[in-house]
Protein backbone atom coordinates (compact mmCIF):
# COMPACT_ATOMS: atom_id res chain seq x y z
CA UNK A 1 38.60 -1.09 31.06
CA UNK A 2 36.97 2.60 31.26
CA UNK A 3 36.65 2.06 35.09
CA UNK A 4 40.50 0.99 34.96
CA UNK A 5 41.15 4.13 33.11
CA UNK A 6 39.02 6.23 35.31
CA UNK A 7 40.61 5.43 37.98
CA UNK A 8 44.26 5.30 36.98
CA UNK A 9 43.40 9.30 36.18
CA UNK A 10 41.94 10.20 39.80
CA UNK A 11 44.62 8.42 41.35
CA UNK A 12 47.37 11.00 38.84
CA UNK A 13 45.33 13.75 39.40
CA UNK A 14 44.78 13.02 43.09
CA UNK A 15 49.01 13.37 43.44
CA UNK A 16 49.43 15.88 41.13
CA UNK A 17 47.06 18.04 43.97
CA UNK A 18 49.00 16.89 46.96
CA UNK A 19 51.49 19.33 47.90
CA UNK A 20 54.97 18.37 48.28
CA UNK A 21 56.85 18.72 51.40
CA UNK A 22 60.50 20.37 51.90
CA UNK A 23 62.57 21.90 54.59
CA UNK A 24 65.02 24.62 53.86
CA UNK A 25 67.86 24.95 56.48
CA UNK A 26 69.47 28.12 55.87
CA UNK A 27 72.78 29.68 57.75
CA UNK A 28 74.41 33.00 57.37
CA UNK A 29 77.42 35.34 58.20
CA UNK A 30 79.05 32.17 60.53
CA UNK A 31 82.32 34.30 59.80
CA UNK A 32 84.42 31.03 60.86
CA UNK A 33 82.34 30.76 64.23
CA UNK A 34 84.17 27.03 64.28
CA UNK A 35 83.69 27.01 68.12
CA UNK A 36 80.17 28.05 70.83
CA UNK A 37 80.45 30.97 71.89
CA UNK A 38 78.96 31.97 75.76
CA UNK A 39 75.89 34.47 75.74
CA UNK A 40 74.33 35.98 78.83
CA UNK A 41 70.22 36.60 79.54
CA UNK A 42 69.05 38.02 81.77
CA UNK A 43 68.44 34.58 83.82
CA UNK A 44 71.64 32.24 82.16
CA UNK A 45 74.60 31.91 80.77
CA UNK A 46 73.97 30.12 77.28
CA UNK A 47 76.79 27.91 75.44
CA UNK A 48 75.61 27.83 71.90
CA UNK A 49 76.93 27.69 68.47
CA UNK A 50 79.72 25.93 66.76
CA UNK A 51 80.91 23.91 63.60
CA UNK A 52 80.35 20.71 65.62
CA UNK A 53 77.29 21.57 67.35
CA UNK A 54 75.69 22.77 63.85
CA UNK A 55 76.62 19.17 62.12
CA UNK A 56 74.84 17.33 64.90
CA UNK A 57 72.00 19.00 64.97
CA UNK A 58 71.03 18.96 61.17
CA UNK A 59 72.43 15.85 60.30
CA UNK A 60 70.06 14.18 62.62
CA UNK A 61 67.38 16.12 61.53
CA UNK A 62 68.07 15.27 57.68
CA UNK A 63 68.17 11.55 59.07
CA UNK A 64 64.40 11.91 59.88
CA UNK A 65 63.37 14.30 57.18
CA UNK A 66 62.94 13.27 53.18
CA UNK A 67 63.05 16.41 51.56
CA UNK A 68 66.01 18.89 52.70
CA UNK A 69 67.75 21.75 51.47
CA UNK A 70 70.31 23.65 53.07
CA UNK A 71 71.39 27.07 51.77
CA UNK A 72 74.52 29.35 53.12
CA UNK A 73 73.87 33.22 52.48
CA UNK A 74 77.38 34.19 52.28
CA UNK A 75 80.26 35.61 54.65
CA UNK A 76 81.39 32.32 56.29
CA UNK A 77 84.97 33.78 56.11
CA UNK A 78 86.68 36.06 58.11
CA UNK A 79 86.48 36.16 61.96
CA UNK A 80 88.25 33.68 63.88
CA UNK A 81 91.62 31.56 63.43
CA UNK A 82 89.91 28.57 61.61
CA UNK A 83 89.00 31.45 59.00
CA UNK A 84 92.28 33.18 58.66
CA UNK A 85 94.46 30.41 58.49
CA UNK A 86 96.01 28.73 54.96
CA UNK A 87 94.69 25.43 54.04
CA UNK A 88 94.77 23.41 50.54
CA UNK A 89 97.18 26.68 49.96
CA UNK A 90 93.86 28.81 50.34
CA UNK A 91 93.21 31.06 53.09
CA UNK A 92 89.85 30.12 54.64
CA UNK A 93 90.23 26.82 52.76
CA UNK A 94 89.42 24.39 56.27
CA UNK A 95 86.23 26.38 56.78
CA UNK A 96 84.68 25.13 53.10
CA UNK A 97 86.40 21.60 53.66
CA UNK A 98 84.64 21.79 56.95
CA UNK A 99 80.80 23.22 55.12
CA UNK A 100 81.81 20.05 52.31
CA UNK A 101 82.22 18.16 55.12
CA UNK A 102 78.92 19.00 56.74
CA UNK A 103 76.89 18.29 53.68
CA UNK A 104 75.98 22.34 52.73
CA UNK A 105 74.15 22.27 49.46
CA UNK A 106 74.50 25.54 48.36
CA UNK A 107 75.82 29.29 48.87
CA UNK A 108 76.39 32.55 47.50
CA UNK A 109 79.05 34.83 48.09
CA UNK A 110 79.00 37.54 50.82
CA UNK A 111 81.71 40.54 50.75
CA UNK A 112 84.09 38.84 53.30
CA UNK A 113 84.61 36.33 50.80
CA UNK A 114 86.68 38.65 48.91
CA UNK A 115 88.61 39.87 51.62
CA UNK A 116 92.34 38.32 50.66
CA UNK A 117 92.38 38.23 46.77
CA UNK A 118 90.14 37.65 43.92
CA UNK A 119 92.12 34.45 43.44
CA UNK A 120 91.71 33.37 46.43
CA UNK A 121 87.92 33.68 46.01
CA UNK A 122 88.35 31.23 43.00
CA UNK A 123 90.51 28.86 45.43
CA UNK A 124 87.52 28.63 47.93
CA UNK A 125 84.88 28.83 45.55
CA UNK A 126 86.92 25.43 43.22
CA UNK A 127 87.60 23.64 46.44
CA UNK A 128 83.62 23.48 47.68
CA UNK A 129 81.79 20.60 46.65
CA UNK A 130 78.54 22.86 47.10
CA UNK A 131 78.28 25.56 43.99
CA UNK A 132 78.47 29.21 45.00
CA UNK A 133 75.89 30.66 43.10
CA UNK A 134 76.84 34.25 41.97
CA UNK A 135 73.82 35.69 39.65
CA UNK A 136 75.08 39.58 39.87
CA UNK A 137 79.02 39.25 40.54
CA UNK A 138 80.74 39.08 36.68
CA UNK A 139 83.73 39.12 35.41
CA UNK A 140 84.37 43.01 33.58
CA UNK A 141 84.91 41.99 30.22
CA UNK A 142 82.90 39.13 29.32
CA UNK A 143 79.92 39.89 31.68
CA UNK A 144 79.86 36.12 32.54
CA UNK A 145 79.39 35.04 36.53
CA UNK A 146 82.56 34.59 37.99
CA UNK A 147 81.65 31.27 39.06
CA UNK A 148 80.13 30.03 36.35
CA UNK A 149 76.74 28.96 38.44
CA UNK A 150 73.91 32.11 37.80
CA UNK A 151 71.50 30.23 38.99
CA UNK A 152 71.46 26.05 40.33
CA UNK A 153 68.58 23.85 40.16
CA UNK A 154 68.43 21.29 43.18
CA UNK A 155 65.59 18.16 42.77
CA UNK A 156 64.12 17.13 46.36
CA UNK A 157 61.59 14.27 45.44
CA UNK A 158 59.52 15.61 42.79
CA UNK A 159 60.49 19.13 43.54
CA UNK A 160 63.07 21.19 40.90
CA UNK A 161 64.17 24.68 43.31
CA UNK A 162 65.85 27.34 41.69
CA UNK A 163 68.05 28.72 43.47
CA UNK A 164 70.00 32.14 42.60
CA UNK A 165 72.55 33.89 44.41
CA UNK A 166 73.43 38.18 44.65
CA UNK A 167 75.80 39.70 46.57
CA UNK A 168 75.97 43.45 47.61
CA UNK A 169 75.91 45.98 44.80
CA UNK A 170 78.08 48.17 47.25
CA UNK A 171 81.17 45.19 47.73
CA UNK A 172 84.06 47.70 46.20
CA UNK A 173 83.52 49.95 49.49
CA UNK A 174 83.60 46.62 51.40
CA UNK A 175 86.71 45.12 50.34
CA UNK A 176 89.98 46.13 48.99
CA UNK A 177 89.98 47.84 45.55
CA UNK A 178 92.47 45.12 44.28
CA UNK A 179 90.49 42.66 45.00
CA UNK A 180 87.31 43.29 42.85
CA UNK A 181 89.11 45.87 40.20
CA UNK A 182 87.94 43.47 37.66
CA UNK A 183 84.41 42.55 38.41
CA UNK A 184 81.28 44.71 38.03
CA UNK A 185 78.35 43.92 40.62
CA UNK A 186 75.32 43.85 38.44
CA UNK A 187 71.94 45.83 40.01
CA UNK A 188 69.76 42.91 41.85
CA UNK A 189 66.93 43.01 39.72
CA UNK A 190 68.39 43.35 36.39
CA UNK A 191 70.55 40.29 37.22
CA UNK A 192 67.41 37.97 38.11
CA UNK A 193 65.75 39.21 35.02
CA UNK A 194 68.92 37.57 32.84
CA UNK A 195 67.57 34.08 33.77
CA UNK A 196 63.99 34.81 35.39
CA UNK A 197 61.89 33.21 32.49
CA UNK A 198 64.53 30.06 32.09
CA UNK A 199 64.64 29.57 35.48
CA UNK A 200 60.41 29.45 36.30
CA UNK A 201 60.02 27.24 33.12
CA UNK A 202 61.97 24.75 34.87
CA UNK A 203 61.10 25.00 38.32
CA UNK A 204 58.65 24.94 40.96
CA UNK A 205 60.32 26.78 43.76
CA UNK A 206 62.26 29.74 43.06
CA UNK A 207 64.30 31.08 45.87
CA UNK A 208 66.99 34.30 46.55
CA UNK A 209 70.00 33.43 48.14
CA UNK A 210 71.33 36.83 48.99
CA UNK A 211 74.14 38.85 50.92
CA UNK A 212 72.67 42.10 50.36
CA UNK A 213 71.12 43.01 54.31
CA UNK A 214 66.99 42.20 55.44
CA UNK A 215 66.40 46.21 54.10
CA UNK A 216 67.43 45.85 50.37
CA UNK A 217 65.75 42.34 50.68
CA UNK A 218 63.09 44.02 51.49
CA UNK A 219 62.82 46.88 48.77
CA UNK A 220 63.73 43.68 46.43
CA UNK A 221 60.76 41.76 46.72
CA UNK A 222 58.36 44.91 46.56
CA UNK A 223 60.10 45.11 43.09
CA UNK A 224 59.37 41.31 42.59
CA UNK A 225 56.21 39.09 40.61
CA UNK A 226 55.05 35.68 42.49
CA UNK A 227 57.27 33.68 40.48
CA UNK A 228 59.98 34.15 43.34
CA UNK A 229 58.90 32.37 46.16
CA UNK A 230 61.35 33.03 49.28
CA UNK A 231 64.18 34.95 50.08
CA UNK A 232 66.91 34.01 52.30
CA UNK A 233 69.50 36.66 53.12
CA UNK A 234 72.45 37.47 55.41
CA UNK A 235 74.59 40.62 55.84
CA UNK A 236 72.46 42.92 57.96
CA UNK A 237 73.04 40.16 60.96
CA UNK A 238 69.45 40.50 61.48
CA UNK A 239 67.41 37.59 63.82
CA UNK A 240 64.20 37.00 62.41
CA UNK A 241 61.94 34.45 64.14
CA UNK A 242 59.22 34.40 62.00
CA UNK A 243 59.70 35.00 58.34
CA UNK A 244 58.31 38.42 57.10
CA UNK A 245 55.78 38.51 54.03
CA UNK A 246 56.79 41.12 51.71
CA UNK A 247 54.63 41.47 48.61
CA UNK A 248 53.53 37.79 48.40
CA UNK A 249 57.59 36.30 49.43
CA UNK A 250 59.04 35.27 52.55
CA UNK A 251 62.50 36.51 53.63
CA UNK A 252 64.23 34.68 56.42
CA UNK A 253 67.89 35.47 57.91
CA UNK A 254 69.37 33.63 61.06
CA UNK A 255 71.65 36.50 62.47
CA UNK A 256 75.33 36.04 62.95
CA UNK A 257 77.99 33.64 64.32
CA UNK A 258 76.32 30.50 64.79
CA UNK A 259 73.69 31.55 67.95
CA UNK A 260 70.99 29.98 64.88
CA UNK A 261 70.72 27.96 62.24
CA UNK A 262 67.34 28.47 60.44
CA UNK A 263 64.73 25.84 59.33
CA UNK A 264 61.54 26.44 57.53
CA UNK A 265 59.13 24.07 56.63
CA UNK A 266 57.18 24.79 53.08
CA UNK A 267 54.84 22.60 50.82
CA UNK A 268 55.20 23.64 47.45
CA UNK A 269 51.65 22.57 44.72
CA UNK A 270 51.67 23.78 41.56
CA UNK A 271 54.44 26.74 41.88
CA UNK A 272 53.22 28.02 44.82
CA UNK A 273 54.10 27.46 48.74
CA UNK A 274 50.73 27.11 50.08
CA UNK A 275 51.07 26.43 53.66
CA UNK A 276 51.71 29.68 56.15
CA UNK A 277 55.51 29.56 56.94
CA UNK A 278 55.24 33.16 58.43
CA UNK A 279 53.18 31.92 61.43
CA UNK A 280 56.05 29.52 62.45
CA UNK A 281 59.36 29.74 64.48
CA UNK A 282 62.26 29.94 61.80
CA UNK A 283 65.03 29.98 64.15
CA UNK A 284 66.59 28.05 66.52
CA UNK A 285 69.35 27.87 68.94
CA UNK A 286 72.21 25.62 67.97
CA UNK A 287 72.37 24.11 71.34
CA UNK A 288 75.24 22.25 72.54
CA UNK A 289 74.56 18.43 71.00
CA UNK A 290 75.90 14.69 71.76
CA UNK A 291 78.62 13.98 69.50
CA UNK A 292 77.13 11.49 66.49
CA UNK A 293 78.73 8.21 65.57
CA UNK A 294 82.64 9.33 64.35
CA UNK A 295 82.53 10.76 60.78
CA UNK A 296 84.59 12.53 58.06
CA UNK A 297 83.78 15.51 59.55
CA UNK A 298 84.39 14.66 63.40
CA UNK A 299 88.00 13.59 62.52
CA UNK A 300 88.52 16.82 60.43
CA UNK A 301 87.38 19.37 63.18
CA UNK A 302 88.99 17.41 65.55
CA UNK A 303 92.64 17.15 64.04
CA UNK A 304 92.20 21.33 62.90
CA UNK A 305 91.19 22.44 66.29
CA UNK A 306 94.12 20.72 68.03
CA UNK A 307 96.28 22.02 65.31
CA UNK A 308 95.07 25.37 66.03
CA UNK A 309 95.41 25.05 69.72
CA UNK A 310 98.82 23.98 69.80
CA UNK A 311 100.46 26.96 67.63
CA UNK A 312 98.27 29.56 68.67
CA UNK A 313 97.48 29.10 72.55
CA UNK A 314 100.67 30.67 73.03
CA UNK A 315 100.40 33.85 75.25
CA UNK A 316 102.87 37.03 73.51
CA UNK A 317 102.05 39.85 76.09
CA UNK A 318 99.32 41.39 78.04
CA UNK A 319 97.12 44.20 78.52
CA UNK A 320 96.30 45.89 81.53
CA UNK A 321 92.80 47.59 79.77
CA UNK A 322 90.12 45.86 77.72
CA UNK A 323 90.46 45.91 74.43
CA UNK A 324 87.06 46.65 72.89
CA UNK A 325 87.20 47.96 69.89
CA UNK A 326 84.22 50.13 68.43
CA UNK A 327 83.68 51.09 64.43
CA UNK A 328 82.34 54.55 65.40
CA UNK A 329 84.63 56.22 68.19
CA UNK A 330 88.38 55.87 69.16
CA UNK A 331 89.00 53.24 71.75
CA UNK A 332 91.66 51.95 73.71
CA UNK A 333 92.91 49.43 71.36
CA UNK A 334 92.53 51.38 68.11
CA UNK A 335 94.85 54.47 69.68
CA UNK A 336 97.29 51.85 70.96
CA UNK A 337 97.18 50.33 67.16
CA UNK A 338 97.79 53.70 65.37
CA UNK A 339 100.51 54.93 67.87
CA UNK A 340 101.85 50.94 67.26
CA UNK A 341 101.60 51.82 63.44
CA UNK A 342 103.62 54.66 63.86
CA UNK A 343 106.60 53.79 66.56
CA UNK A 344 107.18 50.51 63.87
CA UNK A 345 107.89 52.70 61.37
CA UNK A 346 109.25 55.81 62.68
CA UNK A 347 113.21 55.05 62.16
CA UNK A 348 112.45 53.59 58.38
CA UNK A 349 109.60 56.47 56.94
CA UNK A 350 109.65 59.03 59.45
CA UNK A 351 105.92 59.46 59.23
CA UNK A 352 104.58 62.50 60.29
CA UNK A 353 101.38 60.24 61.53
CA UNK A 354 99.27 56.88 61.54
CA UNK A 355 96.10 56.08 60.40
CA UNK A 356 94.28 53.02 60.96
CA UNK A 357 89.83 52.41 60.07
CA UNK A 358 88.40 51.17 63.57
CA UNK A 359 86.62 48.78 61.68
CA UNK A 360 89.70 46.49 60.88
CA UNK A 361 89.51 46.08 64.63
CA UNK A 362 87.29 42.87 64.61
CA UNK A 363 87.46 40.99 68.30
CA UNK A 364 87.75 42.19 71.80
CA UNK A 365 90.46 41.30 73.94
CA UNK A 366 89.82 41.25 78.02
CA UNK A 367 92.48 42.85 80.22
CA UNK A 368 94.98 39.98 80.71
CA UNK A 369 97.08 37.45 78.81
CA UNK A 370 97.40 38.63 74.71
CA UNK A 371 97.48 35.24 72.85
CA UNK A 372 98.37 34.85 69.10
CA UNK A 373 94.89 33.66 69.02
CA UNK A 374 93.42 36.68 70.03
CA UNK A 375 95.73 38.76 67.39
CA UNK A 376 94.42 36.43 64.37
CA UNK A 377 91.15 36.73 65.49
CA UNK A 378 91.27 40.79 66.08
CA UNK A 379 93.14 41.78 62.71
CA UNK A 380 91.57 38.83 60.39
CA UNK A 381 91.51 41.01 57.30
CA UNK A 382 95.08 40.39 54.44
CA UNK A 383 96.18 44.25 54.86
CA UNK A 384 99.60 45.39 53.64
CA UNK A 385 101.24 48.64 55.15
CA UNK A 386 101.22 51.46 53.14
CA UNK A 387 103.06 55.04 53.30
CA UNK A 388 101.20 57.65 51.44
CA UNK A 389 101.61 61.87 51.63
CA UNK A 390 99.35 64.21 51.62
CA UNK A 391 99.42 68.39 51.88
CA UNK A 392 98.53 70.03 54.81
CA UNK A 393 95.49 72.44 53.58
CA UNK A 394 93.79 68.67 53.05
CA UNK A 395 93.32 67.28 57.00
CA UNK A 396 91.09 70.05 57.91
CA UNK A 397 88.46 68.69 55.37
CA UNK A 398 89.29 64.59 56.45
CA UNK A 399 89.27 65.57 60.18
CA UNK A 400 85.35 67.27 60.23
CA UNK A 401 84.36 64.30 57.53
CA UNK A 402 85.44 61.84 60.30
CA UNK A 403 83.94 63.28 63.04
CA UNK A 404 80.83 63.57 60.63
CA UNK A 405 81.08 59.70 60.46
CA UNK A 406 81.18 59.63 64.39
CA UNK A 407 77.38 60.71 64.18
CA UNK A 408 75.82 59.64 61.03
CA UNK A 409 77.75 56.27 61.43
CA UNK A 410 77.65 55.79 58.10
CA UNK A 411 80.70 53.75 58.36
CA UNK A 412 83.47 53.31 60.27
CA UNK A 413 85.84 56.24 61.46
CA UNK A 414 89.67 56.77 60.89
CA UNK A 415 92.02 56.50 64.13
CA UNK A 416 95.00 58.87 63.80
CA UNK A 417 98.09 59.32 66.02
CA UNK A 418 99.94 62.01 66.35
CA UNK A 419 97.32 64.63 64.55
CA UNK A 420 95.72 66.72 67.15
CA UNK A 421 92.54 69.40 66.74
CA UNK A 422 90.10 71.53 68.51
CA UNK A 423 86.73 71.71 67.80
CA UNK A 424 83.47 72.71 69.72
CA UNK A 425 80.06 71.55 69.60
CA UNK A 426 81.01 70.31 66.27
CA UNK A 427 77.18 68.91 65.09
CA UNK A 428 76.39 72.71 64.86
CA UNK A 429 79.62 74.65 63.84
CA UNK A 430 80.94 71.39 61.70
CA UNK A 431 84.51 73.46 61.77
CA UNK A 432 87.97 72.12 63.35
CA UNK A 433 90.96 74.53 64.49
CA UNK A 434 93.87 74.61 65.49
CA UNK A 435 95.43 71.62 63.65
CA UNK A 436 98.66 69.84 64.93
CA UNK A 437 101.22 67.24 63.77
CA UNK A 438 102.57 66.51 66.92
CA UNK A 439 102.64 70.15 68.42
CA UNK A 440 103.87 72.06 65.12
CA UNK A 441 100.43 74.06 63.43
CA UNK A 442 99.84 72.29 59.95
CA UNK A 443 101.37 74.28 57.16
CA UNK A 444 98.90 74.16 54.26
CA UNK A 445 101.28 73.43 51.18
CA UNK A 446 103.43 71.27 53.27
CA UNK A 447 103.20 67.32 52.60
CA UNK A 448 102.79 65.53 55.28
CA UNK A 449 103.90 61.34 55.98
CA UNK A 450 101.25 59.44 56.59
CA UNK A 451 101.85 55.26 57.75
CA UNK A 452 98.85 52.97 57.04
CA UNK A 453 97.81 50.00 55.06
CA UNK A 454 96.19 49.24 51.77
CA UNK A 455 92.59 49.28 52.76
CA UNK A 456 92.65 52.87 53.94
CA UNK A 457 94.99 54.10 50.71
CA UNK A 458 92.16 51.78 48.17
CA UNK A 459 89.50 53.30 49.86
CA UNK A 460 90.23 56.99 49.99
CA UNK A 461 87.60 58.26 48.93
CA UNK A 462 85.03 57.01 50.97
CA UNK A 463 87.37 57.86 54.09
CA UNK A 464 90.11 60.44 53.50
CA UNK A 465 88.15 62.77 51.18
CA UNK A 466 92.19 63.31 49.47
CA UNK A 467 94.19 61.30 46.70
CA UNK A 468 97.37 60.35 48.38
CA UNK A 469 100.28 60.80 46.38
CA UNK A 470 103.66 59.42 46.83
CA UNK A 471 102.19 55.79 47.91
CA UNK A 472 104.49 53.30 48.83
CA UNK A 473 103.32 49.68 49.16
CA UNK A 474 105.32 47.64 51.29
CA UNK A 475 104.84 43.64 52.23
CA UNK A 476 104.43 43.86 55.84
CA UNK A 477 100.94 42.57 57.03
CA UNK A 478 99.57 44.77 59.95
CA UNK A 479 99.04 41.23 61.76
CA UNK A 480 102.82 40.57 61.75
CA UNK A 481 103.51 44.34 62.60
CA UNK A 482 100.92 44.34 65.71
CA UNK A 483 101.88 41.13 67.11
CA UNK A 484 105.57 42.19 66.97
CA UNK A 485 104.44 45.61 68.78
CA UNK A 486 102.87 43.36 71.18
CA UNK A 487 105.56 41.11 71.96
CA UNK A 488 108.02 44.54 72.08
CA UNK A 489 105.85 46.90 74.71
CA UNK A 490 103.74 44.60 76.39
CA UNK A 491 105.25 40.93 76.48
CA UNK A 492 107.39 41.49 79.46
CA UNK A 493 104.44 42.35 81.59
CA UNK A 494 103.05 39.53 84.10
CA UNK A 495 99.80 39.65 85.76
């Protein structure tokens, strides 16, 4: 009987000392990348990416594989039709049927998930059958997570992995003011220390799920104690192929737009990973894939992509230039956008001028055919036009902060129309003259009509450097206004 015992004990002993496997698939910033895009090397062309592509390729992986986990760190809205368009009476709702539909586990928000309305954040984040885990994002009153998820607790085998989620500390100069007015965004590491203790008593694997770029992930986990074990981020865009090792935890990120998906392969004994993750490839290509066996999902994309392609094909003009825009210098398509802005609504405002941020500008456009595709795509962002005022004696100090921004890039620049300037080696004078609306001097106690959209007006501060005053908010999206600009100046031209 004492042998029995004996060996009944080595044998428990013997598993509690072998480490358990898992693999952690990890995404980030797809921004409604439904479909491959083409990228060139310097010896191919390479076809890669894609909703489709991406469910192939893990799904028969997780066929194969016991223990999987597969985290999504935030912005898969905004950037392409499938993103922008309503569905379940959401917009973005078909790209979290298509991540339900895929089998995602888990994700957290990024800022572009707030880019329409709060409530519309709520839509997505009540239609997902995968909780968004939102540790730092709470509601301004009651301090409680706006999802009602701080942290989630997945079991893989014998494995419990904690999983919480933080989003930018910075999202109200990301998004519209509206649409966050009543959340605060708590600091990272106060957040993780609300459920820290909870969450490691319960646990074995602890990891980050973050939209907060690979440098605050960085300064994070030097502020960190081994109970967090990895760190999977998005935001920054950044490819890492091997995870880096920052004060005892990994931190992984798979770039942007589908050209990855990430994989990393940990055993986890007694808290701790104890294999070497950081010598391994993280990242992979999502290579174009046989179609599986027809599923859920197959019959979804299919029936939304042929949706899409039948209503939005359709070509409304053309342009003789490429249209590339740039967040950091005036281009061809944001001048023809302002000076767009401002012929729609010279008859109804008379504005003295237009202003548009280059960074709304989100998709190049080759010279040729202008579809309606190519508009949703370019100006994905819910922006209403605004008219606003403001006195003369305040452009000088808005003009030299924007061409400030054209160095330091510290975020995108304004595009005006219709306000005109001279300035010289401005990096070592920093001064402006000669100041014009239209070819009149400015007159320093002299308001001045300014047509723009919501965005701009919300985020003054961080891009005007003046209150407006006299604000009017209208209903017309700057979609509906370009694409009828479009269709006016350029949709009689042929190629």
């Amino acid at each position: 009987m004492k042998r029995i015992l004996i060996v009944m004990l080595f044998l428990i002993m013997s598993i509690l000392l072998i480490a358990e496997k898992l693999t952690v698939f990890f995404t980030n910033d797809t921004h409604g990348a439904y479909l491959p895009n083409t990228y060139k090397t310097p010896s191919e062309e390479l076809s890669i990416g894609g909703y489709e592509n991406l469910y192939n390729v893990i799904s028969e992986q997780r066929a194969t594989i016991p223990n999987t986990l597969w985290l999504d760190a935030g912005d898969q809205q905004t950037g392409s039709v499938f993103s922008s368009m309503v569905y379940n009476k959401t917009i973005g709702g078909a790209v979290v049927k298509a991540f339900n539909l895929m089998g995602l586990d888990g994700a957290t928000f990024g800022n572009h998930e707030f880019d329409q309305s709060f409530e519309n954040t709520l839509r997505l984040a009540k239609q997902a059958k995968y909780p968004y885990i939102s540790t730092n994002v709470v509601h301004e009153k009651n301090k409680r997570p706006i999802t009602n998820t701080p942290y989630k607790i997945f079991t893989k085998g014998s494995l419990k992995i904690g999983v919480l989620g933080l989003t930018m500390t910075d999202l109200r100069e990301k998004v519209k003011i509206e649409n966050v007015e009543k959340l605060n965004v708590l600091p990272y590491k106060q957040a993780i220390d609300r459920y820290l203790d909870e969450l490691d008593e319960k646990t074995d694997l602890i990891i980050l799920l973050t939209h907060i770029g690979f440098g605050a992930d960085s300064l994070l986990a030097a502020q960190l104690d081994n109970r967090i074990d990895l760190i999977i981020g998005g935001h920054s865009h950044t490819v890492l192929d091997k995870p880096k090792l920052v004060n005892g935890i990994y931190i992984v990120q798979a770039g942007a737009y589908l050209a990855y998906y990430g994989r990393i392969n940990l055993e986890v004994k007694t808290d701790r990973i104890v294999n070497s993750p950081e010598t391994e490839t993280c990242l992979y290509y999502v290579y174009p894939t046989l179609t599986l066996a027809e599923s859920d999902f197959s019959r979804f994309f299919k029936q939304t992509t042929a949706m899409i392609d039948s209503d939005l094909n359709r070509v409304i003009g053309y342009t003789d230039v490429d249209w590339k825009p740039d967040k950091y210098k005036e281009t061809a398509v944001s001048q023809w956008q302002a000076e767009a802005l401002f012929r729609e609504y010279y008859h109804k405002y008379k504005p003295d001028m237009a202003m548009i941020n280059c960074g709304g500008i989100r998709k190049s456009i080759p010279a040729g055919d202008i579809r309606m595709r190519d508009m949703q795509e370019m100006l994905p962002f819910t922006n209403y036009i605004t008219v606003f005022s403001c006195y003369g004696r305040d452009l000088q100090k808005f003009i030299e902060h924007n061409l400030e921004l054209m160095q330091t890039k510290e975020h995108d620049i304004v595009q005006t129309y219709n306000l005109k300037w001279q300035t010289k080696d401005f990096l070592n004078d920093n001064k402006v003259w000669d100041i014009r609306v239209g070819n009149k001097s400015i007159e320093p106690d002299k308001l001045y009509r300014i047509v723009s959209h919501d965005y701009l007006t919300g985020q003054a501060g961080k891009y005007l450097l003046f209150k407006p005053v006299k604000v009017v908010y209208t209903k017309d999206l700057i979609l509906d206004v370009m694409v009828r600009q479009v269709e006016k100046q350029l949709g009689k031209k042929k190629l």
